[in-house]
N, C-alpha and C. Protein backbone atom coordinates (compact mmCIF):
# COMPACT_ATOMS: atom_id res chain seq x y z
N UNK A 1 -6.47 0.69 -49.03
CA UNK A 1 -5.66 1.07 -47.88
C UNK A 1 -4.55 2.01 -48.33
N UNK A 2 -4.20 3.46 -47.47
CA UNK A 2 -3.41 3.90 -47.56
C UNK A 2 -2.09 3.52 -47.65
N UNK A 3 -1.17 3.18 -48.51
CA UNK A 3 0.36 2.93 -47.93
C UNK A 3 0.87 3.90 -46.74
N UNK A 4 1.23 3.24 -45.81
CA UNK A 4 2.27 4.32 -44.74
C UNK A 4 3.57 4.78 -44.95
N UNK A 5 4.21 5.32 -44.60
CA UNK A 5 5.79 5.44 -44.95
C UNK A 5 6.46 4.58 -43.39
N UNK A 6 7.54 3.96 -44.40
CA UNK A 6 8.24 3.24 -43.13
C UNK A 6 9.95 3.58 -43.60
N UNK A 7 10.34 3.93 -42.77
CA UNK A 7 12.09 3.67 -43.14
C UNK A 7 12.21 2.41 -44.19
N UNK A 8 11.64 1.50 -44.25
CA UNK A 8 12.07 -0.04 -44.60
C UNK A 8 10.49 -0.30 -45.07
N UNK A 9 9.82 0.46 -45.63
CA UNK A 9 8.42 -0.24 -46.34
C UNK A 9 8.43 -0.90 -47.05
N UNK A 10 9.63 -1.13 -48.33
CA UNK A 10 9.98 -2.17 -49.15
C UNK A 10 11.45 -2.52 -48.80
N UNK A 11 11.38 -3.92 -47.98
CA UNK A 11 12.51 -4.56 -47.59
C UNK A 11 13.79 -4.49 -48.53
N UNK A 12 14.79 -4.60 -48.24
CA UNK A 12 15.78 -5.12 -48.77
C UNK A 12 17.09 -5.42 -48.11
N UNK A 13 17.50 -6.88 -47.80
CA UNK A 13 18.48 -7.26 -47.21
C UNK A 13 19.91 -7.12 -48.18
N UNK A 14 20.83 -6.96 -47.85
CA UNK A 14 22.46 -6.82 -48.25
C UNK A 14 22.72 -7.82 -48.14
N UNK A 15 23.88 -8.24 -48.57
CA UNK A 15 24.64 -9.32 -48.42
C UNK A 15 25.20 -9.55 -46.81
N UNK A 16 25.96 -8.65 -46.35
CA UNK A 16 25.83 -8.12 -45.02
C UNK A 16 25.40 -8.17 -43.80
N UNK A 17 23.98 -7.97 -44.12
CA UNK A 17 22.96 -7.80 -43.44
C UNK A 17 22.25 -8.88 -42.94
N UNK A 18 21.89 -10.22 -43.75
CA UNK A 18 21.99 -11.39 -44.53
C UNK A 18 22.48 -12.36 -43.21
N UNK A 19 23.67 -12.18 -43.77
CA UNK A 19 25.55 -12.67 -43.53
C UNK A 19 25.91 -13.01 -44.03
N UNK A 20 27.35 -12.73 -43.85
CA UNK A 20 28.38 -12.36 -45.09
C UNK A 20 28.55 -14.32 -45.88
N UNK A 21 28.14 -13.62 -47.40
CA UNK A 21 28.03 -14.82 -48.17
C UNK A 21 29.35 -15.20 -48.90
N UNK A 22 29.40 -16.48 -49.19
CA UNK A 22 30.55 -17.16 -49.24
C UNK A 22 31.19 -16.31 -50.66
N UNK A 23 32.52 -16.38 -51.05
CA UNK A 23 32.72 -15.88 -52.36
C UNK A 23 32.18 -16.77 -53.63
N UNK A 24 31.33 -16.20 -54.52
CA UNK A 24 30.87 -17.12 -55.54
C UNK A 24 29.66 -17.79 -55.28
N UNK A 25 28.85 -17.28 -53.79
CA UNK A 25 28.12 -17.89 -53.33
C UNK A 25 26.38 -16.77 -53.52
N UNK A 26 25.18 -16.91 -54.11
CA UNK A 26 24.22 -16.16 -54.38
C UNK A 26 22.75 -16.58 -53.40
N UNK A 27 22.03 -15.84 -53.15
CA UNK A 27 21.05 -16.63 -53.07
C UNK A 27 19.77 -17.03 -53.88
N UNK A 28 19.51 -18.06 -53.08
CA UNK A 28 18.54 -19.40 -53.90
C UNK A 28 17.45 -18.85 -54.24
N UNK A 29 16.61 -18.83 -52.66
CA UNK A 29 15.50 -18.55 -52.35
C UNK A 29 15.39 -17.89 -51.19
N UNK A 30 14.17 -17.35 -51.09
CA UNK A 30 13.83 -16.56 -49.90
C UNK A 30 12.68 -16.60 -49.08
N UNK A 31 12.28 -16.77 -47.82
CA UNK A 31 11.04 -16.27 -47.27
C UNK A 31 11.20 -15.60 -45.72
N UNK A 32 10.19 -14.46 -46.42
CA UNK A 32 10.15 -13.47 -44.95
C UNK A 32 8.60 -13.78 -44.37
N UNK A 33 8.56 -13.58 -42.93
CA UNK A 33 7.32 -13.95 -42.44
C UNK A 33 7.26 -12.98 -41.07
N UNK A 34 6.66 -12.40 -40.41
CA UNK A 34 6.25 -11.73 -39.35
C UNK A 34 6.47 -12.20 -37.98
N UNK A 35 6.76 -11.86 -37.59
CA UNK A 35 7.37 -12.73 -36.07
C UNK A 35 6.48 -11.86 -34.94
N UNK A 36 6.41 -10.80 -34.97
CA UNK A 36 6.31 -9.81 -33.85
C UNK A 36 4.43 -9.72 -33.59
N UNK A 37 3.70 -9.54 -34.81
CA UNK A 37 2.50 -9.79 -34.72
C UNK A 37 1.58 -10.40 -35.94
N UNK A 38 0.27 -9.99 -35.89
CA UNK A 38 -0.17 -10.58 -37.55
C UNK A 38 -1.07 -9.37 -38.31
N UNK A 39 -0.12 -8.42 -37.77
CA UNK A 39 -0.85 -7.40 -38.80
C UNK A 39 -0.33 -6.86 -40.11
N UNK A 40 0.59 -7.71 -40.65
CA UNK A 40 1.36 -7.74 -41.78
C UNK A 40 1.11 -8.58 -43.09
N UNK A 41 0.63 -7.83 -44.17
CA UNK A 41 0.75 -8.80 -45.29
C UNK A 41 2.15 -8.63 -46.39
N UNK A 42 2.85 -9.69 -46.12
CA UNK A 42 4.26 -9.53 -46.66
C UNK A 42 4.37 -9.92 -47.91
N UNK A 43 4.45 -9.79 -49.05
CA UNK A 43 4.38 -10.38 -50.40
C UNK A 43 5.74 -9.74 -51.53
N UNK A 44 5.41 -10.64 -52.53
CA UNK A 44 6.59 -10.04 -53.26
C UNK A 44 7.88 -10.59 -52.81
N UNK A 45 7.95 -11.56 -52.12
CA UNK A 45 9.08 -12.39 -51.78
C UNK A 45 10.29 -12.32 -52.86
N UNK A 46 11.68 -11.77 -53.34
CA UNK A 46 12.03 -12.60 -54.48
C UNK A 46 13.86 -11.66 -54.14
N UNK A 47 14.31 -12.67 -54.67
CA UNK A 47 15.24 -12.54 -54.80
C UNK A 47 15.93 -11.62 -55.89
N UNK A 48 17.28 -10.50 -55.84
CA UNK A 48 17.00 -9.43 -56.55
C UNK A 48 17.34 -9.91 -57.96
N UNK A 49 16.90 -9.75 -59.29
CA UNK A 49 17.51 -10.30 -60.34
C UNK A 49 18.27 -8.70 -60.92
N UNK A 50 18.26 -7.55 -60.73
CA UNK A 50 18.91 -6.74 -60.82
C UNK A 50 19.84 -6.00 -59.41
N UNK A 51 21.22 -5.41 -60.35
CA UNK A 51 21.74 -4.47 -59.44
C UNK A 51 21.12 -3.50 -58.65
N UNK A 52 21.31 -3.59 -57.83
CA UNK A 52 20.59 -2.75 -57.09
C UNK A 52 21.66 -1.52 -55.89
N UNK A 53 20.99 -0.22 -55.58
CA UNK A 53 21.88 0.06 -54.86
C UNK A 53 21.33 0.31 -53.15
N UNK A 54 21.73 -0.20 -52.31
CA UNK A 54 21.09 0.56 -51.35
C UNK A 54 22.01 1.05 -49.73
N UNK A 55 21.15 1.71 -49.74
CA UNK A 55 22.01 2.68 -48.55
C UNK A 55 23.30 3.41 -49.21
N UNK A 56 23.56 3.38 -49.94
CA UNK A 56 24.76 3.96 -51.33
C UNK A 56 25.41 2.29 -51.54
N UNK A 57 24.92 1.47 -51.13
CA UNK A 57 25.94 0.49 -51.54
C UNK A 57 25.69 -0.54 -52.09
N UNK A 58 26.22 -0.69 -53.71
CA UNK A 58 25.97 -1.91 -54.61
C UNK A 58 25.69 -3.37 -54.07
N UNK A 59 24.23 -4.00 -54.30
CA UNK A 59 24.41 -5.08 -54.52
C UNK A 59 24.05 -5.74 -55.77
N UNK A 60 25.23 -6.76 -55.95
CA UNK A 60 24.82 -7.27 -56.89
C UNK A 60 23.68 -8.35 -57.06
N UNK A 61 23.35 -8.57 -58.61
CA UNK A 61 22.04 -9.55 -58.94
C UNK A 61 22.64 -11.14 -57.79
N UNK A 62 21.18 -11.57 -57.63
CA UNK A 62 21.42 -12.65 -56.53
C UNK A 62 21.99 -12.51 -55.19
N UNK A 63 22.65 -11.44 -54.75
CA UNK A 63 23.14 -10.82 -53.55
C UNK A 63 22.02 -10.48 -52.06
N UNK A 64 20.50 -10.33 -52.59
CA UNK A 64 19.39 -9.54 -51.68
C UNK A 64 18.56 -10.11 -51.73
N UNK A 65 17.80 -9.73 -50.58
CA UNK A 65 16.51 -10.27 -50.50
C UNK A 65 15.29 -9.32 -50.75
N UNK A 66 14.71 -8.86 -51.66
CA UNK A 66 13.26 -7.80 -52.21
C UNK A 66 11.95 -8.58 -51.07
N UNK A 67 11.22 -7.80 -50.49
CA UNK A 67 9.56 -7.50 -50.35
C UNK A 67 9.41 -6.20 -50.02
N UNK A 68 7.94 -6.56 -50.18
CA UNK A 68 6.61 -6.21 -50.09
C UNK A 68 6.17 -5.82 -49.05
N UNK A 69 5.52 -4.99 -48.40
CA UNK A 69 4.10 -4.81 -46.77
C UNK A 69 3.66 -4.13 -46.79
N UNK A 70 2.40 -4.63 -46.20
CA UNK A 70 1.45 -3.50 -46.45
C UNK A 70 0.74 -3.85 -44.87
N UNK A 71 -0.77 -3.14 -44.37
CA UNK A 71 -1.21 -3.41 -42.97
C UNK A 71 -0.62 -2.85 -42.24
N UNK A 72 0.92 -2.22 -42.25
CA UNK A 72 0.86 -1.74 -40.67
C UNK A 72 0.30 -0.73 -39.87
N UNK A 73 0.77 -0.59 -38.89
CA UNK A 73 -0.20 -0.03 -38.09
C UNK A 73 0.88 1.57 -37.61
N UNK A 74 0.32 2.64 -37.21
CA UNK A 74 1.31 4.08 -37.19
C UNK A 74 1.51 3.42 -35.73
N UNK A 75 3.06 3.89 -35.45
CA UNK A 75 3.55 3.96 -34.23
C UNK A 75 4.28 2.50 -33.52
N UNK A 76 4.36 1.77 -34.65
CA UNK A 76 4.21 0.17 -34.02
C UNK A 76 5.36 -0.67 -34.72
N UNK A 77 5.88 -0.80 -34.06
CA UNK A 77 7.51 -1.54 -34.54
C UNK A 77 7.48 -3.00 -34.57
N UNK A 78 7.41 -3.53 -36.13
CA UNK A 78 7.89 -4.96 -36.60
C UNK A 78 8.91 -5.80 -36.47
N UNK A 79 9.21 -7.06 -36.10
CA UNK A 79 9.88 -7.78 -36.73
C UNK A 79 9.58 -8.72 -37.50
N UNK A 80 10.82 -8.92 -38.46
CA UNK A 80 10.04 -9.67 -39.80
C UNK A 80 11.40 -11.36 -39.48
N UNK A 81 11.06 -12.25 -40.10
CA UNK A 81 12.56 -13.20 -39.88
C UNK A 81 12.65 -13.11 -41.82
N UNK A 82 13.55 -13.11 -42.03
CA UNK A 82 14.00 -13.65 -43.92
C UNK A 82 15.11 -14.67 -43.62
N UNK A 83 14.25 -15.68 -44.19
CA UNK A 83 14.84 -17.19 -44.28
C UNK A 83 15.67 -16.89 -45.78
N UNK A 84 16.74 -17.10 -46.10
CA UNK A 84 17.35 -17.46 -47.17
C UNK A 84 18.60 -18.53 -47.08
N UNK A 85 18.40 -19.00 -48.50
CA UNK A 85 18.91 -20.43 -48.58
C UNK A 85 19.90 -20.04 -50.20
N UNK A 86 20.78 -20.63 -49.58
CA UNK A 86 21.93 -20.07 -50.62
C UNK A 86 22.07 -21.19 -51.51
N UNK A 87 22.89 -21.06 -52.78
CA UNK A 87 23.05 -21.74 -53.96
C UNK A 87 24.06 -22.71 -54.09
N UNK A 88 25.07 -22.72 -52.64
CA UNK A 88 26.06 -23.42 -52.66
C UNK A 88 25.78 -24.69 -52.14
N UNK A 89 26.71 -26.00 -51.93
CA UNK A 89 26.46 -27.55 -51.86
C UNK A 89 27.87 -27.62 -50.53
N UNK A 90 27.26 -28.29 -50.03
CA UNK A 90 25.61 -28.24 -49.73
C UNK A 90 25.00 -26.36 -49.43
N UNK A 91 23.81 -26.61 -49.72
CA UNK A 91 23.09 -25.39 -49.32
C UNK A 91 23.15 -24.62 -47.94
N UNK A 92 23.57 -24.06 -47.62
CA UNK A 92 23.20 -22.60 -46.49
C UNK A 92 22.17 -22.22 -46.28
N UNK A 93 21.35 -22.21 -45.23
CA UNK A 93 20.28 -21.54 -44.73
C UNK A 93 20.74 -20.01 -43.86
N UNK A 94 20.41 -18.93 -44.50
CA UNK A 94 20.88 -17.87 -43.56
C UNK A 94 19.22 -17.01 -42.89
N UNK A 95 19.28 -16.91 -41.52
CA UNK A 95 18.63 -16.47 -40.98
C UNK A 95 18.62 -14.58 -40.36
N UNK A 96 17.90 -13.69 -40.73
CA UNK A 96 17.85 -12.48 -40.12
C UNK A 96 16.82 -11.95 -39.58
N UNK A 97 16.69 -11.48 -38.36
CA UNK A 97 15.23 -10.56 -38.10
C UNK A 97 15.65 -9.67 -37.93
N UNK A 98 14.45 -8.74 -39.18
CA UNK A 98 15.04 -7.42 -39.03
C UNK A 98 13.69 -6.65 -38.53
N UNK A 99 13.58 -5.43 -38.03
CA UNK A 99 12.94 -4.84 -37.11
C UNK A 99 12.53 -3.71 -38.60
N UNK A 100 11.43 -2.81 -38.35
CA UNK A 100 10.91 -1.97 -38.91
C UNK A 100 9.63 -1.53 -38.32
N UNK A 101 9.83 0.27 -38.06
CA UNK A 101 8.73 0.71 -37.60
C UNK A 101 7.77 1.26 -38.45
N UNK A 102 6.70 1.83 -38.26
CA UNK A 102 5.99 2.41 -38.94
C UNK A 102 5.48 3.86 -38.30
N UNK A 103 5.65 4.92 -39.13
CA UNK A 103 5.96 6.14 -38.56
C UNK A 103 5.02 7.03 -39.38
């Protein structure tokens, strides 16, 4: 299968983006899953173990959420949910759906 180009073909959530994480606070774990339809294979789940920069703006290691997709379809706008669960006690569950088209 061809890869498509998407604004957002390889995810990456901010801290931000996320919501805003506690000071001293990283995340655990992660899972993203497809909400909108099932023509998505999402993989590569992981949390970032390097700096990373995006949109010009630093995040640091443990700060993001990294995937994977592949399957979509031209013209057809996703939503994805990324479950992340933070490192602090008790633990945080932070919830985002983020949208991505395919163009």
């Amino acid at each position: 299968m061809t890869r498509r180009e998407w604004y957002n073909w390889e995810g990456v959530l901010t801290p931000e983006q996320i919501e805003r994480l506690e000071r001293g606070e990283s995340v655990a774990s992660a899972t993203v899953a497809e909400v909108s339809t099932s023509d998505l294979t999402i993989g590569n789940v992981s949390v970032n173990v390097a700096a990373l920069t995006v949109n010009n703006k630093p995040v640091a290691i443990g700060k993001g959420v990294q995937w994977s997709v592949s399957g979509q379809v031209d013209g057809r706008t996703y939503t994805m949910r990324v479950t992340a669960t933070t490192d602090s006690s008790p633990a945080r569950v932070l919830v985002r759906d983020v949208q991505a088209e395919c163009v």
